[in-house]
C-alpha atoms as a PDB file:
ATOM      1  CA  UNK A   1     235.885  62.361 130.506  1.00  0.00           C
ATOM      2  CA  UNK A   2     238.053  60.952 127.977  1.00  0.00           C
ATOM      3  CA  UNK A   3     236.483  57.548 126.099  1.00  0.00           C
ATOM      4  CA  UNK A   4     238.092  54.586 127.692  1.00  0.00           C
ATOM      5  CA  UNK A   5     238.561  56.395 131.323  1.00  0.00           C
ATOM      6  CA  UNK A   6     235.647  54.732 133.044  1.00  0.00           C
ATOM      7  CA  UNK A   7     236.566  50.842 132.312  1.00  0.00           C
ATOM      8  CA  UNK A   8     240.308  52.052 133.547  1.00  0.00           C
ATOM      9  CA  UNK A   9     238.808  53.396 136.993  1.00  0.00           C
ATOM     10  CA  UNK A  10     236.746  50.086 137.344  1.00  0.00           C
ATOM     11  CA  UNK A  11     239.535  48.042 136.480  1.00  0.00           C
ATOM     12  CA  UNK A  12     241.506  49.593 139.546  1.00  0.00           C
ATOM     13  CA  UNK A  13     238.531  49.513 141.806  1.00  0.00           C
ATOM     14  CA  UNK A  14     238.330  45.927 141.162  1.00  0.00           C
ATOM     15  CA  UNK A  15     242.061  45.458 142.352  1.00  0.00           C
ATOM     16  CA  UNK A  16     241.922  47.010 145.130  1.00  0.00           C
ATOM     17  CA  UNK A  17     239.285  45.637 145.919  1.00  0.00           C
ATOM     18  CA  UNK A  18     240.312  42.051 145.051  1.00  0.00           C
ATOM     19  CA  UNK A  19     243.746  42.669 146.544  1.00  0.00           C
ATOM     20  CA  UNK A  20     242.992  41.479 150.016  1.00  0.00           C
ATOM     21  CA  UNK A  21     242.166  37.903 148.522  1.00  0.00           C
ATOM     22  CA  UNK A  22     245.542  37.641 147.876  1.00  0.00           C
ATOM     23  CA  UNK A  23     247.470  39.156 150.771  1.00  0.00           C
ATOM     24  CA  UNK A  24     247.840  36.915 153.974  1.00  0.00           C
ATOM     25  CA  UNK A  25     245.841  38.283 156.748  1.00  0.00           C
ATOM     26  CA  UNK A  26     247.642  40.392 159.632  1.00  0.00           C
ATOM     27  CA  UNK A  27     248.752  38.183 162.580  1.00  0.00           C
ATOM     28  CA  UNK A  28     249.258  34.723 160.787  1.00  0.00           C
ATOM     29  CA  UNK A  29     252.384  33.741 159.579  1.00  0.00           C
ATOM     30  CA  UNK A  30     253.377  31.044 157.097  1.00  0.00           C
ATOM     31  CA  UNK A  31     252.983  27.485 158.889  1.00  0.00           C
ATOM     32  CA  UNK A  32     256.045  25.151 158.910  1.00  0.00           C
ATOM     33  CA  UNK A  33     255.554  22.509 156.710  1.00  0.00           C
ATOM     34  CA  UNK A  34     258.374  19.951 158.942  1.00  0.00           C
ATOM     35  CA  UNK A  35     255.143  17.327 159.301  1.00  0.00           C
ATOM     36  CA  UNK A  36     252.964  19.485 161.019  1.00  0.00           C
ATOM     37  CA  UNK A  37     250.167  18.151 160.189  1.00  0.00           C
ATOM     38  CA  UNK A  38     248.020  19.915 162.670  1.00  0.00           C
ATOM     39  CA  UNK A  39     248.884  23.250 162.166  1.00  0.00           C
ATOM     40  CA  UNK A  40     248.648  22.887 158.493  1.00  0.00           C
ATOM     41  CA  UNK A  41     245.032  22.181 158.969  1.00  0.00           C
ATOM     42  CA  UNK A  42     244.280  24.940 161.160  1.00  0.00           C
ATOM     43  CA  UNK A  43     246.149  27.202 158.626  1.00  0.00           C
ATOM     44  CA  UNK A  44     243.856  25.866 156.087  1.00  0.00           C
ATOM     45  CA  UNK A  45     240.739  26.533 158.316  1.00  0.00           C
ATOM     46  CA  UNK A  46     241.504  29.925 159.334  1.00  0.00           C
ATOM     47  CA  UNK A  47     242.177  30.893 155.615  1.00  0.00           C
ATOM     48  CA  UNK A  48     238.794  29.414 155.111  1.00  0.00           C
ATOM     49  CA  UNK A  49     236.824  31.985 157.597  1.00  0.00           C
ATOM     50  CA  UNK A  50     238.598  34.484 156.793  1.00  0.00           C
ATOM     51  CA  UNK A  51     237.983  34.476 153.004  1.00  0.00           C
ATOM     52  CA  UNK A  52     234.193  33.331 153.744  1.00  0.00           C
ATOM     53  CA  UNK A  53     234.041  36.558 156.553  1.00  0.00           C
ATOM     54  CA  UNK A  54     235.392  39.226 154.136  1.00  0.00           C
ATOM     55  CA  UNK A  55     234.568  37.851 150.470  1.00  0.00           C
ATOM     56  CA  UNK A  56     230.897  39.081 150.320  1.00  0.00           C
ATOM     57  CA  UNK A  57     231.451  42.962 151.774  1.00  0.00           C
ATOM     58  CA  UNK A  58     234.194  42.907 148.475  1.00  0.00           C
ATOM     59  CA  UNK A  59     232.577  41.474 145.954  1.00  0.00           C
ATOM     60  CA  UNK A  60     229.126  43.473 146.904  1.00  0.00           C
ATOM     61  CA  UNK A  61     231.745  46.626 146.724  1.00  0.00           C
ATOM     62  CA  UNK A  62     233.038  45.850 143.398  1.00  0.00           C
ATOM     63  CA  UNK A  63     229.559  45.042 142.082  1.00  0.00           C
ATOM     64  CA  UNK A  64     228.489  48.488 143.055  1.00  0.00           C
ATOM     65  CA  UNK A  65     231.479  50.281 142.053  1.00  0.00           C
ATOM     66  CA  UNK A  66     231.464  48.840 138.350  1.00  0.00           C
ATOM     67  CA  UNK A  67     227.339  49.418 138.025  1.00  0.00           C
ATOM     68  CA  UNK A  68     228.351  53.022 139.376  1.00  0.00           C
ATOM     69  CA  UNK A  69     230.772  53.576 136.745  1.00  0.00           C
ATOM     70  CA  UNK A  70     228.711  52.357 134.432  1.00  0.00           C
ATOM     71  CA  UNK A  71     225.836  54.252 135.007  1.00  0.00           C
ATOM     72  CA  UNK A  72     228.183  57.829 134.944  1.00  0.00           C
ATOM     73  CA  UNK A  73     229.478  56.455 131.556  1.00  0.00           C
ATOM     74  CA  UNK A  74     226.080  55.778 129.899  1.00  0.00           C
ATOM     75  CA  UNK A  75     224.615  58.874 131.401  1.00  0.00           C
ATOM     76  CA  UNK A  76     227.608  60.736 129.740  1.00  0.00           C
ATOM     77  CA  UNK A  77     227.101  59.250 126.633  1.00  0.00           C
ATOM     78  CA  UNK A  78     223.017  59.985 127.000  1.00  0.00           C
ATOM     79  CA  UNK A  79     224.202  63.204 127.289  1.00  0.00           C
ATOM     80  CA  UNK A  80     226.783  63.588 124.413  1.00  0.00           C
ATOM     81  CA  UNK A  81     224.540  62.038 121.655  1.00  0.00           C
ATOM     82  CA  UNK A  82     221.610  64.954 122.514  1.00  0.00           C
ATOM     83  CA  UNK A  83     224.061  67.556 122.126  1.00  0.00           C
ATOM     84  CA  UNK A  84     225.236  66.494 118.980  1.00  0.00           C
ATOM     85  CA  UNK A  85     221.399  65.748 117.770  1.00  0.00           C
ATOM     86  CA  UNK A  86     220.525  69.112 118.765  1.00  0.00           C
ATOM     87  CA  UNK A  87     223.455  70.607 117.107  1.00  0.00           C
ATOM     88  CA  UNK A  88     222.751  68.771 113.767  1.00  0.00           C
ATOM     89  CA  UNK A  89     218.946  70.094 114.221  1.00  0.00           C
ATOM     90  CA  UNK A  90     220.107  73.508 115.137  1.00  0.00           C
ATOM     91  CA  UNK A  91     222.379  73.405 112.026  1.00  0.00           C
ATOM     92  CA  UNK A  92     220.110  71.907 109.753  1.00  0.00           C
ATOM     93  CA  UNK A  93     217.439  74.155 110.895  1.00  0.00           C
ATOM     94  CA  UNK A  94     220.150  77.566 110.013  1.00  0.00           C
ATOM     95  CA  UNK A  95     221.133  75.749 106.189  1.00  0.00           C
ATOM     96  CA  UNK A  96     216.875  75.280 105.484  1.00  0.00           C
ATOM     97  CA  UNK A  97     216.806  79.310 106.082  1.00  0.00           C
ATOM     98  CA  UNK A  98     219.678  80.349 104.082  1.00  0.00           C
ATOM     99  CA  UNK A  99     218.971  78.399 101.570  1.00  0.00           C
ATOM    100  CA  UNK A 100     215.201  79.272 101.406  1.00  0.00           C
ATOM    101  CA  UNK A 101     214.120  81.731  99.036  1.00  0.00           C
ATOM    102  CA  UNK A 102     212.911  84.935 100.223  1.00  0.00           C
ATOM    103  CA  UNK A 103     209.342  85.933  99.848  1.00  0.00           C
ATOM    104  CA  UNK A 104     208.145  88.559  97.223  1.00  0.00           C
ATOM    105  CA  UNK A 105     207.634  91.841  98.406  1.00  0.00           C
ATOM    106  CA  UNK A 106     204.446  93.284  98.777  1.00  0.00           C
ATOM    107  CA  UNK A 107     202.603  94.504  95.570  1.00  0.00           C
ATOM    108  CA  UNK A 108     199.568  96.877  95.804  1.00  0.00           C
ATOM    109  CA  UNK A 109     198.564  95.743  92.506  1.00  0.00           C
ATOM    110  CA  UNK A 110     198.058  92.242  93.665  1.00  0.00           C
ATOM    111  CA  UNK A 111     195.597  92.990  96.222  1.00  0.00           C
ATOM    112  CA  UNK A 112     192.082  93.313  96.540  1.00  0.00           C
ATOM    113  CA  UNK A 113     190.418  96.652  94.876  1.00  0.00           C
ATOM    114  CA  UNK A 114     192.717  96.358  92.112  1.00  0.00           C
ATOM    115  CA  UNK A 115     189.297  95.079  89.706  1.00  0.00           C
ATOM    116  CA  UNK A 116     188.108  96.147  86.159  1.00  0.00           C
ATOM    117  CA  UNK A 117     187.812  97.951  84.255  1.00  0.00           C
ATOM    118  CA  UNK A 118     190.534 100.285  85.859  1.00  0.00           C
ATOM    119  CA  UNK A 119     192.375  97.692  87.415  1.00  0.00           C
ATOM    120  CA  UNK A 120     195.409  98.881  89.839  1.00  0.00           C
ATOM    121  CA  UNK A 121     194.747 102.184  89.377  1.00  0.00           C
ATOM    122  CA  UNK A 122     197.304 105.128  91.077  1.00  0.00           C
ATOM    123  CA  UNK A 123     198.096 107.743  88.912  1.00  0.00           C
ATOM    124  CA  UNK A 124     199.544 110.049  91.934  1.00  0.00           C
ATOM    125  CA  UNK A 125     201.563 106.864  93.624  1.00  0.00           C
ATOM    126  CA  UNK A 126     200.295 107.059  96.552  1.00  0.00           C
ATOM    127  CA  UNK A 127     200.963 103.808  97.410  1.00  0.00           C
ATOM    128  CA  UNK A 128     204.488 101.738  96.890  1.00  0.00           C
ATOM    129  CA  UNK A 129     206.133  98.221  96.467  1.00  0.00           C
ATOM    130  CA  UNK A 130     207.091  97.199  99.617  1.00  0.00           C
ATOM    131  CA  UNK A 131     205.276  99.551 101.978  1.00  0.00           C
ATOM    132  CA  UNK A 132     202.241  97.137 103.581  1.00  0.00           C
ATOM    133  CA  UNK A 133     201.599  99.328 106.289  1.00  0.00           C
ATOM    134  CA  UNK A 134     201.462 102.284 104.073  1.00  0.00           C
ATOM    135  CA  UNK A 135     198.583 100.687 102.145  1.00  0.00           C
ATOM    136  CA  UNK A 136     196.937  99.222 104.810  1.00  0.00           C
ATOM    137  CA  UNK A 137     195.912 102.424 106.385  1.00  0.00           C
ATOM    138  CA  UNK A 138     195.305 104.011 102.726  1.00  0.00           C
ATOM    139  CA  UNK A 139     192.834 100.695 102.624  1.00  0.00           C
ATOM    140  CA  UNK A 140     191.514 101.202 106.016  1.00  0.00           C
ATOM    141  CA  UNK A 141     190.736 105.072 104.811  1.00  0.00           C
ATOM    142  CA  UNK A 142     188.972 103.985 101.500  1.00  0.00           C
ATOM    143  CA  UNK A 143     186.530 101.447 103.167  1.00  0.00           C
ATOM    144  CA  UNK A 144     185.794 104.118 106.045  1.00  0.00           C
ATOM    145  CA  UNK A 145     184.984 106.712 103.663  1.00  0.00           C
ATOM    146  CA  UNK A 146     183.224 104.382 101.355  1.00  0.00           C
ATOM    147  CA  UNK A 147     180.897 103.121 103.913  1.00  0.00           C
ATOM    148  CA  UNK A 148     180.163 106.270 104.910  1.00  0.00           C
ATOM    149  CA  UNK A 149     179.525 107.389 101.881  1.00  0.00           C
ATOM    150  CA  UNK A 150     177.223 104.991 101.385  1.00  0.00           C
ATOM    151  CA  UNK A 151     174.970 105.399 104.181  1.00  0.00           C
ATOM    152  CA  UNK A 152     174.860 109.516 102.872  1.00  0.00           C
ATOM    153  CA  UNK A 153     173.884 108.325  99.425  1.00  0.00           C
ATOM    154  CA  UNK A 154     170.858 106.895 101.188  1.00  0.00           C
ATOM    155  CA  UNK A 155     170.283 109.722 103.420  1.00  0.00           C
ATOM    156  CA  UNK A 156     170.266 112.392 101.146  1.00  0.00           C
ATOM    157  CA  UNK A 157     167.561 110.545  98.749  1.00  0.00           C
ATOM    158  CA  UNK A 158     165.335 109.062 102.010  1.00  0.00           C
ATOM    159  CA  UNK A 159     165.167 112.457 103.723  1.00  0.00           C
ATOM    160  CA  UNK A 160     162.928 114.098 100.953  1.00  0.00           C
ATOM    161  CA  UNK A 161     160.483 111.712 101.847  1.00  0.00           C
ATOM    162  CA  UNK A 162     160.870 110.882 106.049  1.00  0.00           C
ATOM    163  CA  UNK A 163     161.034 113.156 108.588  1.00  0.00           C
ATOM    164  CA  UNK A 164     161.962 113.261 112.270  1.00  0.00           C
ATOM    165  CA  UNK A 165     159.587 115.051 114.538  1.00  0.00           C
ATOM    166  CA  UNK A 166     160.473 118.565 115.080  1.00  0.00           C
ATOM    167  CA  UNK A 167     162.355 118.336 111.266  1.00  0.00           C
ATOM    168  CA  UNK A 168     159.246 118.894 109.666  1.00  0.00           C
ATOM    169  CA  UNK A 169     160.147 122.214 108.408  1.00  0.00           C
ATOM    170  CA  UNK A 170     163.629 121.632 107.617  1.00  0.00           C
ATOM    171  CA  UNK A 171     165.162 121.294 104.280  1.00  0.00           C
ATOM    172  CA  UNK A 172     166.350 118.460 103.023  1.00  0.00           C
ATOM    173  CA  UNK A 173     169.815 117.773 101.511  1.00  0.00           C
ATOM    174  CA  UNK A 174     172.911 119.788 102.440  1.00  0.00           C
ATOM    175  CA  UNK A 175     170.848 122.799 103.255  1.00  0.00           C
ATOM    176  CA  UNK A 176     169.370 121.437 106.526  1.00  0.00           C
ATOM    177  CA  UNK A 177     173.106 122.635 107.948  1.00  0.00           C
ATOM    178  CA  UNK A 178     172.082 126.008 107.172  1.00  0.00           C
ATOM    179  CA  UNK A 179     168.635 125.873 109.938  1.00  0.00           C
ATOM    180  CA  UNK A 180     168.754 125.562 113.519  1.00  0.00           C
ATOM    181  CA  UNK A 181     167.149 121.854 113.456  1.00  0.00           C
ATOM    182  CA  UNK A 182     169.676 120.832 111.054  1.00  0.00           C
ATOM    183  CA  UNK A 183     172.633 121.949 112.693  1.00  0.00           C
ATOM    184  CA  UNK A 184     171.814 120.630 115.735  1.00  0.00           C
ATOM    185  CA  UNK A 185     170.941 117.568 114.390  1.00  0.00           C
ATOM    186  CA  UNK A 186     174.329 117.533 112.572  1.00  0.00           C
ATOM    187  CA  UNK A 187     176.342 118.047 115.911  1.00  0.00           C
ATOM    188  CA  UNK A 188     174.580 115.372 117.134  1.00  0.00           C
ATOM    189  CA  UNK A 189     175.765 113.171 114.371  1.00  0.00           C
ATOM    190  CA  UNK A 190     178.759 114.465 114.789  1.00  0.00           C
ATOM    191  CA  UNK A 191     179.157 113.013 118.318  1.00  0.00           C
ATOM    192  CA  UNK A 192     177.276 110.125 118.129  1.00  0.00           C
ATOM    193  CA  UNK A 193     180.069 109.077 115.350  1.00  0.00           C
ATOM    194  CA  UNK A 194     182.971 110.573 117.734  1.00  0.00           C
ATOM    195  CA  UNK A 195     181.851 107.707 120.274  1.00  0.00           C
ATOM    196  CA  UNK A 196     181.656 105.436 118.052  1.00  0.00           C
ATOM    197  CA  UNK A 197     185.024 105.666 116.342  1.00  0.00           C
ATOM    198  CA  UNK A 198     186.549 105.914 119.314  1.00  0.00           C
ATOM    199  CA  UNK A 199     185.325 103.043 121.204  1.00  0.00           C
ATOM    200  CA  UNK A 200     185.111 100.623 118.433  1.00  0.00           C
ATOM    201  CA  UNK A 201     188.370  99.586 117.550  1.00  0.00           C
ATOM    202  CA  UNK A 202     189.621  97.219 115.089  1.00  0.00           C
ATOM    203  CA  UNK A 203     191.413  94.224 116.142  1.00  0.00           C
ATOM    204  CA  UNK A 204     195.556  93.755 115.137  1.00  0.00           C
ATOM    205  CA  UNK A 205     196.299  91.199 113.034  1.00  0.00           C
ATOM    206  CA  UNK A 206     193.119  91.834 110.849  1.00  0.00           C
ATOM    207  CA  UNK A 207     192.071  93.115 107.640  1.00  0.00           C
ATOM    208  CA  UNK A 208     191.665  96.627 107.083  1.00  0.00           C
ATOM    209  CA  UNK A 209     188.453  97.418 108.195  1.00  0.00           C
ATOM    210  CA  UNK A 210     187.648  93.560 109.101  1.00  0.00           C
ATOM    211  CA  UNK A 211     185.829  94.304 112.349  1.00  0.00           C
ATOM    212  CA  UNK A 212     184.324  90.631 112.417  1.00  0.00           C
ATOM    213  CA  UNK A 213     181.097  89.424 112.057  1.00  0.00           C
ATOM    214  CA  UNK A 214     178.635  91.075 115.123  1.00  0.00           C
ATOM    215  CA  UNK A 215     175.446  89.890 113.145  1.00  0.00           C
ATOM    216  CA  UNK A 216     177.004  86.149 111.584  1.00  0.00           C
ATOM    217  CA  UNK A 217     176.211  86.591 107.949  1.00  0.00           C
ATOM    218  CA  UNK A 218     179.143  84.722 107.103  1.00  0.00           C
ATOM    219  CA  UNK A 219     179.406  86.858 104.348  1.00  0.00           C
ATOM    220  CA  UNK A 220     183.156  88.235 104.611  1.00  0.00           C
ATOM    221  CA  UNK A 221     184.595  86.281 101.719  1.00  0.00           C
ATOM    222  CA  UNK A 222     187.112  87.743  98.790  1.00  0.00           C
ATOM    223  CA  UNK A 223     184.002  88.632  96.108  1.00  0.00           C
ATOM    224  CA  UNK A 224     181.814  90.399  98.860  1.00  0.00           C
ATOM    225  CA  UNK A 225     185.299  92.688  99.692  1.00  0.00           C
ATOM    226  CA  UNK A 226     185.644  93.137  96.556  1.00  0.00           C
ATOM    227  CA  UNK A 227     181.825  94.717  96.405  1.00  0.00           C
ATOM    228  CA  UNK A 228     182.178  96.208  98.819  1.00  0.00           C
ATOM    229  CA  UNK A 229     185.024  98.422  97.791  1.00  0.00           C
ATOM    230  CA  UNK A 230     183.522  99.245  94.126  1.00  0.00           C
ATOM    231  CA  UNK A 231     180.114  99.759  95.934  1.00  0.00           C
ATOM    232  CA  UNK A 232     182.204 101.920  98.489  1.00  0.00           C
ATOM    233  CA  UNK A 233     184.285 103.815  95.852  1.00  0.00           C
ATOM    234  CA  UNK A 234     180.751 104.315  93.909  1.00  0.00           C
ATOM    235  CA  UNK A 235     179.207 105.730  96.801  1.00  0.00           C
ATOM    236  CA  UNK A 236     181.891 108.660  97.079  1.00  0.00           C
ATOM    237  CA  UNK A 237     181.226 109.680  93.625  1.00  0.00           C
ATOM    238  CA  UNK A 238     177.484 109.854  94.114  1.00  0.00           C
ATOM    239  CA  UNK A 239     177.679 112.209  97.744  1.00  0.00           C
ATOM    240  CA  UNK A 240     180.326 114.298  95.722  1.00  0.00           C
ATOM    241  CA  UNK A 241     177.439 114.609  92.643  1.00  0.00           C
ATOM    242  CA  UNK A 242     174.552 115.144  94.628  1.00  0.00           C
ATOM    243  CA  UNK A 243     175.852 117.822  97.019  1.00  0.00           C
ATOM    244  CA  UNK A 244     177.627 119.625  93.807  1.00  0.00           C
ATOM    245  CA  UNK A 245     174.150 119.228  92.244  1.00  0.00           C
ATOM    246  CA  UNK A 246     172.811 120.534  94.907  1.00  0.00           C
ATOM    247  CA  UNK A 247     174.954 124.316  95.441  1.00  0.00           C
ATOM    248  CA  UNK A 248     174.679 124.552  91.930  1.00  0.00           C
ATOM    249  CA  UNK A 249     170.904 124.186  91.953  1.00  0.00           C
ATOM    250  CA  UNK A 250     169.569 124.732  95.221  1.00  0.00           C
ATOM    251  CA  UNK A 251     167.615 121.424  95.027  1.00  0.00           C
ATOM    252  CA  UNK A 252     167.768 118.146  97.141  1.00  0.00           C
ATOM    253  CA  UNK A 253     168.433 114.523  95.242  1.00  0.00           C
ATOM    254  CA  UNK A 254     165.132 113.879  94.426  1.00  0.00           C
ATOM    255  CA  UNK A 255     164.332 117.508  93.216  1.00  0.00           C
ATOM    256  CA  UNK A 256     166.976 117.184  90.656  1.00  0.00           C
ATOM    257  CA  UNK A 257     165.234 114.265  89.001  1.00  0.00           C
ATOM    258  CA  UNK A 258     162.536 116.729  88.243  1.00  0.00           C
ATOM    259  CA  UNK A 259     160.272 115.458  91.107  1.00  0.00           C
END
């Protein structure tokens, strides 16, 4: 509606509506004023009733009429302003993201692992600028294999000493694969770890290899990550030492200490 329209329609409503106090009613005519007294009075007095009769219906009429058009208009207007507000905050919202500067891409070197004395340290490029989800599941390898690795390292040195029942006779180290006892004992392992890498699942939206905190340590900070990966990446060395050791010399970790 155009501005201005609504006080136009109420000022019509209120004409017509205030045109009847103005207009002689139907069936009277004009009295002659030749000294008749009497009729002049009873002109006067029917004018009277009539305006008293029909006043209030138009006057409640063009009270409602106005406060209706009033209403539309400020409803209208209610309406108009949000628009515009939301267009300014839909605008202002659009200029705050153009002009915004866009973040840096994603640098291997700049994330955790990358620690002395070596620092970021990938001769073959494995990994690029840019490519988080190529990383992450390089990351997600490293701390699977280093955690692993870890748990062998200990293996391989306890077994010389403990023993399950019906291993007694078996060698320790990576010749145990080599008896019956030990290979069944590996395919065990084997399937033990199956279930377990298939049913425990890591969470999206997480760290590689975050898979929370089941025993509440409340240890999983940036220095114990960090450990954990040069503990992880030490670990791999070690297995890869004492099982070379090992087919080189046909003795277990312990036995190559002289023991």
């Amino acid at each position: 509606m155009e501005p201005g329209r609504p006080m136009t329609l109420a000022c019509a409503a209120a004409c017509l509506t205030a045109a009847p106090l103005f207009v002689v009613p139907a069936g009277n005519s004009a009295p002659s004023l030749r000294g008749q007294s009497s009729g002049l009075k009873q002109e006067v007095s029917a004018r009277s009733a009539w305006f008293n009769a029909s006043s209030a219906p138009m006057c409640a009429s063009f009270a409602f009429s106005g406060a209706a058009l009033m209403a539309v208009n400020a409803s209208k207007r209610t309406n108009r302003r949000s628009q515009i507000m939301r267009r300014v905050a839909t605008l202002d919202a659009a200029e705050e993201l153009e002009t915004a500067p866009a973040p840096p891409p994603f640098n291997p070197a700049d994330q955790i692992g990358a620690m002395a004395p070596l620092g970021y340290f990938d001769p073959l490029g494995f990994t690029k600028v840019g490519d988080e989800e190529g990383f992450n599941n390089l990351r997600a390898s490293e701390l699977k294999h280093g955690r692993v690795a870890m748990m062998a390292s200990v293996g391989l040195v306890g077994q010389h000493f403990i023993k399950f029942p019906g291993f007694e006779k078996t060698p320790a180290g990576f010749a145990a694969i080599g008896t019956g006892e030990g290979a069944l004992g590996f395919i065990a392992l084997a399937m033990s770890m199956s279930i377990l890498e298939l049913a425990w699942r890591q969470e999206e939206g997480r760290e590689p290899g975050n898979f929370g905190d089941p025993f509440g340590v409340n240890m999983y900070t940036e220095e114990m990550r960090s450990k954990e990966i040069s503990n992880g990446r030490f670990a791999m060395i070690c297995v890869v030492g004492i099982i070379a050791a090992e087919l080189a010399s046909g003795k277990d970790a312990i036995q190559q200490f002289g023991f």
